[in-house]
Structures are given as structure tokens and as C-alpha cells.
N, C-alpha and C. Protein backbone atom coordinates (compact mmCIF):
# COMPACT_ATOMS: atom_id res chain seq x y z
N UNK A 1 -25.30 -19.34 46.76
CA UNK A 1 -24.28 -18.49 47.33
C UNK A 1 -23.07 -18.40 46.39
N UNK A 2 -22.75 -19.39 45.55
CA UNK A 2 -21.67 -19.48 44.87
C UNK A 2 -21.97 -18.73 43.32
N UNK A 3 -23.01 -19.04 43.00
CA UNK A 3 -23.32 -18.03 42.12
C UNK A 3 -23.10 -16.78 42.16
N UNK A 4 -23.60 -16.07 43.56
CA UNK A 4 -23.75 -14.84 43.78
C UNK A 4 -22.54 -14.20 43.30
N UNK A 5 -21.50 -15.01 44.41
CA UNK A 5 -20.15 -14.88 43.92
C UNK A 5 -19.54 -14.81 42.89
N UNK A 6 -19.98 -15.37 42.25
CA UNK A 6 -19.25 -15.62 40.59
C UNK A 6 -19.91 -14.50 39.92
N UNK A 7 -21.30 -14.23 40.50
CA UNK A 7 -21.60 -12.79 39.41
C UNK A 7 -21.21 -11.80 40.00
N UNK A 8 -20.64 -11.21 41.32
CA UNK A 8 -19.87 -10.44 41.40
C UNK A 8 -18.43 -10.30 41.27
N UNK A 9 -17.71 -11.64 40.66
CA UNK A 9 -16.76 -11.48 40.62
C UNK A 9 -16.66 -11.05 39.04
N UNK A 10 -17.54 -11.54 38.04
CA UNK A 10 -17.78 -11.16 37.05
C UNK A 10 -18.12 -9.56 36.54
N UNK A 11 -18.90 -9.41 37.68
CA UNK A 11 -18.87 -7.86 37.29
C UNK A 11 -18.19 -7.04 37.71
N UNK A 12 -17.84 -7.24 38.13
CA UNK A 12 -16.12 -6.26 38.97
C UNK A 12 -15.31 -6.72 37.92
N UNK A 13 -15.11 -7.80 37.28
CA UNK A 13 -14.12 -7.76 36.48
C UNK A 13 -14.40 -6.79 35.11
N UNK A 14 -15.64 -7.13 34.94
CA UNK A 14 -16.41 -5.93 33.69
C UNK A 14 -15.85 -4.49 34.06
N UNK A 15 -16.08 -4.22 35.20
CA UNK A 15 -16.32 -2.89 35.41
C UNK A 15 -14.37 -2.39 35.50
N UNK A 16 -13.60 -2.74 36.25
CA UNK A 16 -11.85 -2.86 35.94
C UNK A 16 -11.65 -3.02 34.57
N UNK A 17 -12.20 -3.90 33.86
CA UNK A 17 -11.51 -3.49 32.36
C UNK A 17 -12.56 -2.35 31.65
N UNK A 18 -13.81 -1.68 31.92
CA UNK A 18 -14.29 -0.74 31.37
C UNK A 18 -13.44 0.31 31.37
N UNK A 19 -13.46 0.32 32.84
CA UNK A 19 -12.53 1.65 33.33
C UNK A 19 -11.45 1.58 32.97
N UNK A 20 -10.97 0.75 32.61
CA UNK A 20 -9.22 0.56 32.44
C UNK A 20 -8.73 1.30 30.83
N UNK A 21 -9.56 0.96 30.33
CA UNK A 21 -9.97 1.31 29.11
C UNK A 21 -10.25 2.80 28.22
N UNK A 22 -10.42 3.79 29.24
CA UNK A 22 -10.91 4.96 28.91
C UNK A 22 -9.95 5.73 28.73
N UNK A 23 -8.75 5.73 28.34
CA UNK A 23 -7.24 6.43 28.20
C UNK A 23 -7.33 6.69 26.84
N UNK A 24 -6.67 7.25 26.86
CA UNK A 24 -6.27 7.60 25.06
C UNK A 24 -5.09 7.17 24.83
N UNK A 25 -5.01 6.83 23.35
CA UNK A 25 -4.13 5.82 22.80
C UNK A 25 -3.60 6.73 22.19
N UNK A 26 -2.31 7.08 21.74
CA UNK A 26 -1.84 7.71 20.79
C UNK A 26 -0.72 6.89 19.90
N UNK A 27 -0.45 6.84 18.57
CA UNK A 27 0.30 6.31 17.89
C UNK A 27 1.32 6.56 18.14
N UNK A 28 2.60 6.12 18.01
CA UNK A 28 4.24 6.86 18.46
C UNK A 28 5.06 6.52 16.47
N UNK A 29 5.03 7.91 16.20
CA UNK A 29 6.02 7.73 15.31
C UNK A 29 7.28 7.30 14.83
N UNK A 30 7.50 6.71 14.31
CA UNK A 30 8.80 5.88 13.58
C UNK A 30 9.65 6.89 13.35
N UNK A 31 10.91 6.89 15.05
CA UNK A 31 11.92 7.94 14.72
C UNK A 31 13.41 6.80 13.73
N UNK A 32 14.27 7.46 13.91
CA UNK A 32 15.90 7.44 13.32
C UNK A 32 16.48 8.07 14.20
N UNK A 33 17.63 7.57 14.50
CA UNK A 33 18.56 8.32 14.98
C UNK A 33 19.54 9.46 14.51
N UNK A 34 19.47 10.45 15.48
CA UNK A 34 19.80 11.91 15.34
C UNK A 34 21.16 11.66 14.44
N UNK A 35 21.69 12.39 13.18
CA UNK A 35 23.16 12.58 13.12
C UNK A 35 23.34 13.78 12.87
N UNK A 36 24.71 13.90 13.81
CA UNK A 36 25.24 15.35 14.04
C UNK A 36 26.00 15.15 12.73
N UNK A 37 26.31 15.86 11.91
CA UNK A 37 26.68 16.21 10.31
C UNK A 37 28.06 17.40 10.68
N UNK A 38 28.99 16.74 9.95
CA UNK A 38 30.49 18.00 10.51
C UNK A 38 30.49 19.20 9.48
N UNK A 39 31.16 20.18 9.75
CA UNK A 39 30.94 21.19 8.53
C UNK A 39 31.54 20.63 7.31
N UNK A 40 31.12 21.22 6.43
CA UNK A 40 31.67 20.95 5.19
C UNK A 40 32.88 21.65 4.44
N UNK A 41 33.95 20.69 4.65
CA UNK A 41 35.52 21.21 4.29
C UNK A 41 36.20 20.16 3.43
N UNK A 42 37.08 20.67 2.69
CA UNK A 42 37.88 20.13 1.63
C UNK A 42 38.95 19.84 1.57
N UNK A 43 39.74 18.59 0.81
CA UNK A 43 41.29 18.86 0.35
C UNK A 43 41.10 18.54 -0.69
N UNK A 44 42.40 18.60 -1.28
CA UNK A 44 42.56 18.10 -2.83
C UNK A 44 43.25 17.00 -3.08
N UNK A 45 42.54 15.84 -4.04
CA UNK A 45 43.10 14.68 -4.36
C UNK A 45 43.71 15.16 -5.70
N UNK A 46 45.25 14.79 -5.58
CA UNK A 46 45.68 15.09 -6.78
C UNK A 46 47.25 14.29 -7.01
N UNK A 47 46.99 13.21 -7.55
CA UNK A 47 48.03 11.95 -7.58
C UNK A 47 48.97 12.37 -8.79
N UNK A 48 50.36 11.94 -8.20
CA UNK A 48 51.01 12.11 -9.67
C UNK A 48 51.00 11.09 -10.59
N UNK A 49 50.76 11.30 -11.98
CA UNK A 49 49.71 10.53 -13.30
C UNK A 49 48.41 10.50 -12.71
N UNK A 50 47.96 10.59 -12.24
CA UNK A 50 46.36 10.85 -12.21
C UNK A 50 45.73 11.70 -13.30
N UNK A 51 45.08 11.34 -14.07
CA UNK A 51 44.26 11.91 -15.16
C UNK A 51 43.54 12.53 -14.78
N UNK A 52 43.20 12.69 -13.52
CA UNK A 52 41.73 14.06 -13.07
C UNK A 52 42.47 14.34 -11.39
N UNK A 53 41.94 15.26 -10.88
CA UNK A 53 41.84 15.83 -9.82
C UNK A 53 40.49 16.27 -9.05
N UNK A 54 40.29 16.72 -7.59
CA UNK A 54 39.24 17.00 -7.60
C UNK A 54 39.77 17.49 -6.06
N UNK A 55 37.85 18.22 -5.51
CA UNK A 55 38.06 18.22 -4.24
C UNK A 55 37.74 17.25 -3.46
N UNK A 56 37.64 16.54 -2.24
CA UNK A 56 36.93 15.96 -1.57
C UNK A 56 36.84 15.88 0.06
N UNK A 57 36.11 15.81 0.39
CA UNK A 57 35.28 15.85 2.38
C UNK A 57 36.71 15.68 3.42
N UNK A 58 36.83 16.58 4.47
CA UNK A 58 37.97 16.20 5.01
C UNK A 58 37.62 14.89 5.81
N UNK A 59 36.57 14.45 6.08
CA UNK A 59 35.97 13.64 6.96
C UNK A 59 35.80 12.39 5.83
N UNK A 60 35.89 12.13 4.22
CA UNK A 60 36.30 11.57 4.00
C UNK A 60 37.41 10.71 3.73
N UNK A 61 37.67 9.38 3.17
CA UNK A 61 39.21 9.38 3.19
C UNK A 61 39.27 7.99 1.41
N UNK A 62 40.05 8.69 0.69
CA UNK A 62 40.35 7.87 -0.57
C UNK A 62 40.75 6.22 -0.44
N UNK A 63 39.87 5.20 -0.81
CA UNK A 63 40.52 4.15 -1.30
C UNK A 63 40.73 3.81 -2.60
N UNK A 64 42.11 2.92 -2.96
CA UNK A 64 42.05 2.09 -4.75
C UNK A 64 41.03 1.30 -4.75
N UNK A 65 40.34 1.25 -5.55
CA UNK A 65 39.66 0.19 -5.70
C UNK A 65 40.31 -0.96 -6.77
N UNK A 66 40.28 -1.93 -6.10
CA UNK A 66 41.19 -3.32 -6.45
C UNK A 66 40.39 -4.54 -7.12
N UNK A 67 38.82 -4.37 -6.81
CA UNK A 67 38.13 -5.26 -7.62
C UNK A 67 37.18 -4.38 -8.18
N UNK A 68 36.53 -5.06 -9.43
CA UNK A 68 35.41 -4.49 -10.27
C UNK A 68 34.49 -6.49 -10.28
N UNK A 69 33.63 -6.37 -10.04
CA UNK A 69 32.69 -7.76 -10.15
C UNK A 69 33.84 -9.11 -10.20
N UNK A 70 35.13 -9.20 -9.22
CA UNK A 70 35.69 -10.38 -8.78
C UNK A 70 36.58 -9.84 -9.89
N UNK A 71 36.68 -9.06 -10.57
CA UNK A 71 37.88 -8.72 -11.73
C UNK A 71 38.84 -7.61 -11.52
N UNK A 72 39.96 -7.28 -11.74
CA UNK A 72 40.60 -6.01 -11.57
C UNK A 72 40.05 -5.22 -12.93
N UNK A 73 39.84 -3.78 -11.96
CA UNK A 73 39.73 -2.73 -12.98
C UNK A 73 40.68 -2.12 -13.99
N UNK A 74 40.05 -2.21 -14.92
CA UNK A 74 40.56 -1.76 -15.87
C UNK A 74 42.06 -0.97 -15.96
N UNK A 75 41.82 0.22 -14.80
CA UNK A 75 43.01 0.80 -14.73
C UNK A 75 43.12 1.34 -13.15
N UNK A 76 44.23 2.09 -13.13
CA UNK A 76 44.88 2.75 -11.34
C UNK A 76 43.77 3.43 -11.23
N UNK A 77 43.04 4.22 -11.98
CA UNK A 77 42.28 5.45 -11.60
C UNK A 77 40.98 4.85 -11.08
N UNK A 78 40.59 3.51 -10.89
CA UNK A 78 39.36 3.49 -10.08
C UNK A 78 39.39 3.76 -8.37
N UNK A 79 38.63 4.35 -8.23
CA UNK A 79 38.92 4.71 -6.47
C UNK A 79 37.54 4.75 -5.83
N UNK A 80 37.67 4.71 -4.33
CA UNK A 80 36.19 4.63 -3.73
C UNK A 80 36.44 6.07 -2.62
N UNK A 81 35.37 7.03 -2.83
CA UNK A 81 35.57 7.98 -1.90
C UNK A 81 35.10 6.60 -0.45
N UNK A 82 35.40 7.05 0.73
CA UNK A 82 34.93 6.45 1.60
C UNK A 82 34.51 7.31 2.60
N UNK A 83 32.95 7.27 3.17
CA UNK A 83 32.40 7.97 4.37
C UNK A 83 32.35 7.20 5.38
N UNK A 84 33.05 6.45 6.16
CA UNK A 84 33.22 5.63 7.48
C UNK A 84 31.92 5.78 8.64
N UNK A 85 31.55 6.93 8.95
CA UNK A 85 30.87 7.62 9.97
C UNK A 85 29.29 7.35 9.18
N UNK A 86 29.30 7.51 7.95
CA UNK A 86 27.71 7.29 7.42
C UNK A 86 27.77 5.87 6.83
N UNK A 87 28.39 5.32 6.67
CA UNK A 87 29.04 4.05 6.25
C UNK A 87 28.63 3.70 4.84
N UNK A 88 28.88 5.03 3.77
CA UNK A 88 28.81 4.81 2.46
C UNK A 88 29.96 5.59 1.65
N UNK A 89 29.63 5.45 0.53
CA UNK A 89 31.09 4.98 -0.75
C UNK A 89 30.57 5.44 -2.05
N UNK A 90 31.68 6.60 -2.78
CA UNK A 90 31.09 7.03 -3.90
C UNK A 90 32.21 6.35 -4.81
N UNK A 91 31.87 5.37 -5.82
CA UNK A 91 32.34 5.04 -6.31
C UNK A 91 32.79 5.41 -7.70
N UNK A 92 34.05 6.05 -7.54
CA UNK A 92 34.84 6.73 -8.63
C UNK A 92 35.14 5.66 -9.69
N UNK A 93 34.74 5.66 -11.38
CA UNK A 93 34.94 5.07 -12.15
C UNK A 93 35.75 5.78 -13.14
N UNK A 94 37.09 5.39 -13.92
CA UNK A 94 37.31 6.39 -14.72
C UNK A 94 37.92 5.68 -16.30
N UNK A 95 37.23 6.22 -17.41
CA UNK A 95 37.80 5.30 -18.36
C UNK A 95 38.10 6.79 -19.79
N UNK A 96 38.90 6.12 -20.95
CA UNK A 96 39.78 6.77 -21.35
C UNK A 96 38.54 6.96 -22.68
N UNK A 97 38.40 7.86 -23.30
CA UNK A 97 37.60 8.26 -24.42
C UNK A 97 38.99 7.48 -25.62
N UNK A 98 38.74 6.55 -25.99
CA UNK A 98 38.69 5.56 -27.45
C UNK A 98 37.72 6.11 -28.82
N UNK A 99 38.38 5.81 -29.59
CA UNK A 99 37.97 5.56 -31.20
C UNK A 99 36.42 5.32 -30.73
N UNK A 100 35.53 6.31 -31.07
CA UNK A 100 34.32 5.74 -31.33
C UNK A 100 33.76 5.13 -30.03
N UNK A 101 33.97 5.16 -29.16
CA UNK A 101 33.45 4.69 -27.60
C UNK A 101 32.60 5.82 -27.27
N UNK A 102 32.65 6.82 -27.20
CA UNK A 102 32.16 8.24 -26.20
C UNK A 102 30.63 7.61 -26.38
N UNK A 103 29.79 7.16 -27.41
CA UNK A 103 28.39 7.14 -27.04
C UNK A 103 28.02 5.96 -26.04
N UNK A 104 29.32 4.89 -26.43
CA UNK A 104 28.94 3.52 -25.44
C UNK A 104 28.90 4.04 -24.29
N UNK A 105 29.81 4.69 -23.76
CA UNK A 105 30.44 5.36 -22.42
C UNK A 105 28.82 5.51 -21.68
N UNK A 106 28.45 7.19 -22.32
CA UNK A 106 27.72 7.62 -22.10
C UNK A 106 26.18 6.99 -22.11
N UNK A 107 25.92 6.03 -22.80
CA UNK A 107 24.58 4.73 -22.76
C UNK A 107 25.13 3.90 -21.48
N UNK A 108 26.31 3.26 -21.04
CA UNK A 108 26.45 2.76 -20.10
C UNK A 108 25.98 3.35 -19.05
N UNK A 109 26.52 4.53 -19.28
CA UNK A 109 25.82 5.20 -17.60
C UNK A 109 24.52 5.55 -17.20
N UNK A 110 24.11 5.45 -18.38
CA UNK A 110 22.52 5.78 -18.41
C UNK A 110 21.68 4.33 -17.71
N UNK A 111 22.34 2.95 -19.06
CA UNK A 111 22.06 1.89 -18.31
C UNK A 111 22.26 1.77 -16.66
N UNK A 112 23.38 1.84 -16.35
CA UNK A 112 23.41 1.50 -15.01
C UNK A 112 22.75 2.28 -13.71
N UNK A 113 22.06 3.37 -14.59
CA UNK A 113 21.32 3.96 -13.51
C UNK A 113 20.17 3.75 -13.57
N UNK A 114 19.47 3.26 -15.05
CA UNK A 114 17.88 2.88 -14.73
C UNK A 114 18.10 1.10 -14.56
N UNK A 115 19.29 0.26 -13.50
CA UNK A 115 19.16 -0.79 -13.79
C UNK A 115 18.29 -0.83 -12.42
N UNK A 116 17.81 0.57 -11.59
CA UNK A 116 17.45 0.74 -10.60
C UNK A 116 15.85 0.87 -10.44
N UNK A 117 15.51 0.84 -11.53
CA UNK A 117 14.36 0.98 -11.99
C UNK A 117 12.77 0.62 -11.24
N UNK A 118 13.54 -0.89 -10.86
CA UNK A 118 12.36 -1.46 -10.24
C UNK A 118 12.24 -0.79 -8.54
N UNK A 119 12.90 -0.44 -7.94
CA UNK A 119 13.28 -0.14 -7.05
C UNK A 119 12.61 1.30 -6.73
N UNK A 120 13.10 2.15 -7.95
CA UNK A 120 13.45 3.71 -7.89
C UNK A 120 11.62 4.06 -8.16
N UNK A 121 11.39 5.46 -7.48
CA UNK A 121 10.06 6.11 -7.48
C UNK A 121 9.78 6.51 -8.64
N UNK A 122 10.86 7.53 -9.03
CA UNK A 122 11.75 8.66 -9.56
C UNK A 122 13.13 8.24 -10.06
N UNK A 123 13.32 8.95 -11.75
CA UNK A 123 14.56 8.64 -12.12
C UNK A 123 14.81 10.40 -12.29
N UNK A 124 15.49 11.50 -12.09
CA UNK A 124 15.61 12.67 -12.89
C UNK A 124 17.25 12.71 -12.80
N UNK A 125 17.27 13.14 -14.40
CA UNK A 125 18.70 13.29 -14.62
C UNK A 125 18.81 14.87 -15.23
N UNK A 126 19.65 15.04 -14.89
CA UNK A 126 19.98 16.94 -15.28
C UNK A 126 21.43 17.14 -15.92
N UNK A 127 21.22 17.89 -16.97
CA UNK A 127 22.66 18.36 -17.78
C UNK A 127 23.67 19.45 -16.81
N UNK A 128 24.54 18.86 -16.60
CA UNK A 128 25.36 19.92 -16.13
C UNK A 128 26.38 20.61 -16.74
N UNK A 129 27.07 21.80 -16.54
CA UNK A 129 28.31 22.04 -17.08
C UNK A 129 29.06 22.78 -15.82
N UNK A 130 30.67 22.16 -16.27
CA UNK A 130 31.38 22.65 -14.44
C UNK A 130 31.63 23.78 -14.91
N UNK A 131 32.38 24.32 -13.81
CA UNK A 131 33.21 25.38 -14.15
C UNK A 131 34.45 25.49 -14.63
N UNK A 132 34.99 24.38 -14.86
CA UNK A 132 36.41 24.21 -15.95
C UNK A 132 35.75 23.92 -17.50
N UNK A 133 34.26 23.89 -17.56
CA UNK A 133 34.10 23.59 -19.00
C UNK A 133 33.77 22.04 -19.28
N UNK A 134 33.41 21.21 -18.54
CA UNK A 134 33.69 19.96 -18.91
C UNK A 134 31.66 19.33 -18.89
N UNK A 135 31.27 18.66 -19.64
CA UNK A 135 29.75 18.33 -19.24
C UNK A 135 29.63 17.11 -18.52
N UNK A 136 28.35 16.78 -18.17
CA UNK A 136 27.76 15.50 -17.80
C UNK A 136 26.39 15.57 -17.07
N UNK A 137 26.01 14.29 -16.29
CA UNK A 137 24.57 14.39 -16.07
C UNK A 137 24.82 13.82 -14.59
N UNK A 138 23.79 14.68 -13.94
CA UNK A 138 23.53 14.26 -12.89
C UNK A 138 22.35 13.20 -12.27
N UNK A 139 22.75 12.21 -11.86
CA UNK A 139 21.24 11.61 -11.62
C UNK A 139 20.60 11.94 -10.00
N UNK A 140 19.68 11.61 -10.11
CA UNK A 140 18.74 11.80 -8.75
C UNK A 140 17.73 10.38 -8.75
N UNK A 141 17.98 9.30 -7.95
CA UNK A 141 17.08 8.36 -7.96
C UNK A 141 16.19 8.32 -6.85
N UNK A 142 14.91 8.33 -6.55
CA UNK A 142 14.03 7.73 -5.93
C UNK A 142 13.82 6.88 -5.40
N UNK A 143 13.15 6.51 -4.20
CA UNK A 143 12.62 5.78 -3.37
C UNK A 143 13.60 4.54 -2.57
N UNK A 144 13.68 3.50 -2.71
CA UNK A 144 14.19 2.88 -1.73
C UNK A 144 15.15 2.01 -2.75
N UNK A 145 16.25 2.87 -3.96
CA UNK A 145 16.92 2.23 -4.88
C UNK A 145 18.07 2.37 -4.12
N UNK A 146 19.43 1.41 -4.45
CA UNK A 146 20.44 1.02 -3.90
C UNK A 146 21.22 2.00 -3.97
N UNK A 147 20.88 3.10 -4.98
CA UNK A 147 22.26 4.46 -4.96
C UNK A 147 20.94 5.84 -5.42
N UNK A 148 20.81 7.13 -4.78
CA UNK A 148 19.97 7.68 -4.99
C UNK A 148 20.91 8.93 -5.82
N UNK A 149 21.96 8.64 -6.14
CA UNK A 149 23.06 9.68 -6.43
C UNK A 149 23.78 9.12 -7.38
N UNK A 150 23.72 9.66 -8.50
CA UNK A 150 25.25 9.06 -9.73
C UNK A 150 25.22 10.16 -10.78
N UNK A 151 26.65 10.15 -11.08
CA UNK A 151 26.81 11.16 -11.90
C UNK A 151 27.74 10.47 -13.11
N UNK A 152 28.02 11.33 -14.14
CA UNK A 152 29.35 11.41 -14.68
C UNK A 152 29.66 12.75 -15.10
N UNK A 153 30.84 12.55 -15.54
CA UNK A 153 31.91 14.07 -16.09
C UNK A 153 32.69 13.80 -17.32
N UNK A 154 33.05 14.49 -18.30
CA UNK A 154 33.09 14.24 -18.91
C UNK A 154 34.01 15.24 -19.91
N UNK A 155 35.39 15.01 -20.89
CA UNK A 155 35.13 16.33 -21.50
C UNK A 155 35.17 16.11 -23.19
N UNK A 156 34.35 14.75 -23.24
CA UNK A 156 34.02 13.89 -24.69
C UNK A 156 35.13 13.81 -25.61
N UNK A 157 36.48 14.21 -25.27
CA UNK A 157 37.71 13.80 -25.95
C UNK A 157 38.20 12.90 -25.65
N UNK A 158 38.92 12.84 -23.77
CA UNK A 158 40.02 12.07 -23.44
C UNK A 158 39.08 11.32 -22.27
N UNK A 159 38.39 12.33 -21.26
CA UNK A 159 38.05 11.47 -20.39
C UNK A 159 36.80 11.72 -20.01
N UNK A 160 36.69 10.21 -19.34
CA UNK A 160 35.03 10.03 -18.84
C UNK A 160 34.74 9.26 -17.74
N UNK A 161 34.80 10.17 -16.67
CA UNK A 161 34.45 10.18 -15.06
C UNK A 161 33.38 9.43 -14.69
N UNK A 162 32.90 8.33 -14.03
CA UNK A 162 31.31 8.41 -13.45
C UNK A 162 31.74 8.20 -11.77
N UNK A 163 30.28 8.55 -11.09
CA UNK A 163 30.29 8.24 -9.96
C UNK A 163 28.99 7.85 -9.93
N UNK A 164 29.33 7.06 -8.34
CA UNK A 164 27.94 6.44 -7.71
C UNK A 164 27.94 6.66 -5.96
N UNK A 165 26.55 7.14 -5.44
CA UNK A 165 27.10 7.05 -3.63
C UNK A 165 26.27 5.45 -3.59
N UNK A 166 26.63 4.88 -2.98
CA UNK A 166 26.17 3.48 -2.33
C UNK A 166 26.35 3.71 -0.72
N UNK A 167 25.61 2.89 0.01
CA UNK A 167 25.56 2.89 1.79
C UNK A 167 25.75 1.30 2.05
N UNK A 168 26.26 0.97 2.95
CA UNK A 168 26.57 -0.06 3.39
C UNK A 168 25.52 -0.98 4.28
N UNK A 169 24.12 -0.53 4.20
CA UNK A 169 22.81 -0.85 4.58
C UNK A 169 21.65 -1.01 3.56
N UNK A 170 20.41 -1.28 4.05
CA UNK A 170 19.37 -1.82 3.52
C UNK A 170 18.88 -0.19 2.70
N UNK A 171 18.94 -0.41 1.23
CA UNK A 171 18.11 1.06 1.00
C UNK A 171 16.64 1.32 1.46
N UNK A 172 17.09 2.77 2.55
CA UNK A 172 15.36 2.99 2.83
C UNK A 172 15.47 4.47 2.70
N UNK A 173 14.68 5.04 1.82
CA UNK A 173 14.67 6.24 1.77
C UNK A 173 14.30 7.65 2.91
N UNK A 174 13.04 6.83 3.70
CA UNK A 174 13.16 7.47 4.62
C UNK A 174 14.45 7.78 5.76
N UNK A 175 14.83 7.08 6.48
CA UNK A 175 16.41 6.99 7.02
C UNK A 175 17.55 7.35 6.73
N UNK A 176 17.70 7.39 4.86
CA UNK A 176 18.63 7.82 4.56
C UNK A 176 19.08 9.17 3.52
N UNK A 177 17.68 9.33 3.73
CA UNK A 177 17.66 10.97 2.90
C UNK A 177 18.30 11.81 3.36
N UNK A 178 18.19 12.17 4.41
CA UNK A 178 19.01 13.48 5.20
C UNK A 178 20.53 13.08 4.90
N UNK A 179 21.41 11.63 5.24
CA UNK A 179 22.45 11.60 4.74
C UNK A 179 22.89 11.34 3.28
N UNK A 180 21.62 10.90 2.16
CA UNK A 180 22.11 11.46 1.33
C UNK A 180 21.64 12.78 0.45
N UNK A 181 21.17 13.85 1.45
CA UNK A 181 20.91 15.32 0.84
C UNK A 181 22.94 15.79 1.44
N UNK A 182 22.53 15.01 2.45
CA UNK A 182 24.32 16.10 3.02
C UNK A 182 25.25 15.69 2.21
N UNK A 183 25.55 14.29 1.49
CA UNK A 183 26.49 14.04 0.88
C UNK A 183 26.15 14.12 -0.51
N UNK A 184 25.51 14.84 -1.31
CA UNK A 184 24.96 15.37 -2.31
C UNK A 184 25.53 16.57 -2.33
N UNK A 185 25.85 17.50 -1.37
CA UNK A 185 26.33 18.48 -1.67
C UNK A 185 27.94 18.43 -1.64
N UNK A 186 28.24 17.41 -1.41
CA UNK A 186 29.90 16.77 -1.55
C UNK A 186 29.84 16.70 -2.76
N UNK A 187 28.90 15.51 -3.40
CA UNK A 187 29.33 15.26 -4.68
C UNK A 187 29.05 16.34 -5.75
N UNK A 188 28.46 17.69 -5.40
CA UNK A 188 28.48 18.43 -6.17
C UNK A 188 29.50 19.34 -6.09
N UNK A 189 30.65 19.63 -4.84
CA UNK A 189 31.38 19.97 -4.77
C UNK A 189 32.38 19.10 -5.92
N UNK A 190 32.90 17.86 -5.32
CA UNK A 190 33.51 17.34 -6.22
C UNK A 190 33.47 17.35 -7.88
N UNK A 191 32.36 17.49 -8.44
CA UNK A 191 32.12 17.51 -9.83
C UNK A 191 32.73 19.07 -9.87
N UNK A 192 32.25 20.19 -9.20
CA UNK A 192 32.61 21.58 -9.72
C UNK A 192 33.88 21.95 -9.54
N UNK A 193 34.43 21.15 -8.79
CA UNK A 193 36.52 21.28 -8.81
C UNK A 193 36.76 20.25 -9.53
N UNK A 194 36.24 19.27 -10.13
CA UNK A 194 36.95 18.46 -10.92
C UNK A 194 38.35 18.77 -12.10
N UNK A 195 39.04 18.49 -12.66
CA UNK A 195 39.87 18.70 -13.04
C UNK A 195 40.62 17.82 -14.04
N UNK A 196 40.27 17.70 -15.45
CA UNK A 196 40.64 16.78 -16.25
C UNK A 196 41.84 17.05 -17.21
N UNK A 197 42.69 16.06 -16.34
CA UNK A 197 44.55 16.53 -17.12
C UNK A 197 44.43 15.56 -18.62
């Protein structure tokens, strides 16, 4: 009698997880959260002695930057654009064209963008020229590297601009593409009003 029992309790249990079973499974994709993006509007940074000018995001807001690697920078003109709301930072570098420097300049920046290397998918860099006349290169980095954006400016006499966007999070390219395609078109704003006194 106890057997009996046990094989019907056995098969009722077979038959509840057969049936239980016959649903369809579907995978759920790996969202991000939505960001609403503000229009894109300008003022002008333009300090008195400031060696350059430019435009930049009203939704951004200018800091000095006060350290370089635990050291003070070189000079007043280093500054950090700041995006609060995306919680990243284009870091304005600015140094003075010297005796015979312009190629170091320009190899530095090159260095510091393939120091991304291991990281990056994709390195593409593109020649630009603004519309005041001044050159430089734009970078575009790949995959899940710490800055997917750096530039410099340049007008190979007196001065030589670089920038970098950095985020205040883990680089993942998926997550953070859309905010940095939107703030890509900042920093191309900024390079095309640039302004070298």
C-alpha cells in the first residue's frame, strides 16, 4: 500500500514539473537607463590673459584645474570643462610653443592617446583645420578605453591646446556611447570657436 503511494506521488510529481515546463523562455536584454539630453547651447569662455577662448555647453560649467599627477600645472590655463549630470570632464591642457618643442608637443599627444591601447578596439585619428585657421587631430578611441575622445589645437607658433573627455565611471562602451556621441558634438563645437590670442 505504501508503495502504491509513493508511486503515485512520484508520478504526479513527474507529471507537475512536465507540465510546468512547457512555457517559453525568452532572454531579457541588457537595458541602461534612459537620458533625456538638453539642447545644445553655448557661452563663451573668455578670461582676461587667457591665451585662447572658446565656446562651451550651457549645461556645462568651467573648473581650474589645480593638480596635474599630485603636481601643480604648469600654468593658469589648465581647466576642466565639467558635465555634472553625465558625470564627465574634458580636460583642457594648454602649453606655450618653445624653441624647438612643437614636435615633442605633438608626439606627446599622440603618446597619450595610444597609452589606451590595450583597452581601445579602435584608435582613428583625423586632421582637422578650424575655421580661424588653426590645425590639429582629432582622436576617436574604441571599445571600453578610459577616454573615447581627445583632441588637440594648435597654431604651431605660440600655442598648443589638447583635450581629453574622461567619465567618472567604469569605461563601458556600450552604456556610454550615446553620452559620448552627444558630448562629441560639444567638443567639436568647442575646437571650431576656438580662439588663439
Amino acid at each position: 500500500m505504501q508503495l502504491r503511494i509513493m508511486i503515485r506521488s512520484i508520478l504526479c510529481t513527474l507529471i507537475i514539473i512536465l507540465v510546468a515546463c512547457n512555457s517559453d523562455y525568452t532572454l531579457k536584454q541588457r537595458g541602461y537607463f534612459r537620458i533625456d539630453f538638453p539642447k545644445h547651447e553655448y557661452q563663451k569662455y573668455d578670461q582676461p590673459g587667457s591665451p585662447y577662448s572658446f565656446e562651451y555647453p550651457v549645461y556645462a560649467k568651467i573648473v581650474r584645474d589645480t593638480t596635474f599627477f599630485e603636481a601643480k600645472p604648469e600654468n593658469d590655463y589648465w581647466i576642466n570643462i565639467d558635465f555634472p549630470e553625465f558625470f564627465g570632464k574634458i580636460y583642457i591642457s594648454y602649453k606655450e610653443i618653445k624653441k624647438n618643442n612643437f614636435d615633442s608637443l605633438v608626439s606627446d599627444a599622440f603618446k597619450m592617446t595610444y597609452k589606451h591601447t590595450s583597452k581601445a578596439t579602435e584608435i582613428r585619428d583625423s586632421l582637422m583645420h578650424t575655421p580661424q585657421g588653426f590645425t590639429g587631430v582629432f582622436f576617436q578611441v574604441g571599445g571600453n578605453a578610459a577616454t573615447a575622445k581627445q583632441f588637440f589645437v594648435t597654431d604651431s607658433v605660440k600655442h598648443f591646446v589638447r583635450g581629453a573627455l574622461y567619465f567618472d565611471a567604469s569605461p563601458n562602451s556600450d552604456s556610454l556611447g550615446v553620452v559620448n556621441s552627444f558630448l562629441e558634438e560639444d567638443m567639436k563645437h568647442l575646437i571650431n570657436t576656438l580662439q588663439l590670442k
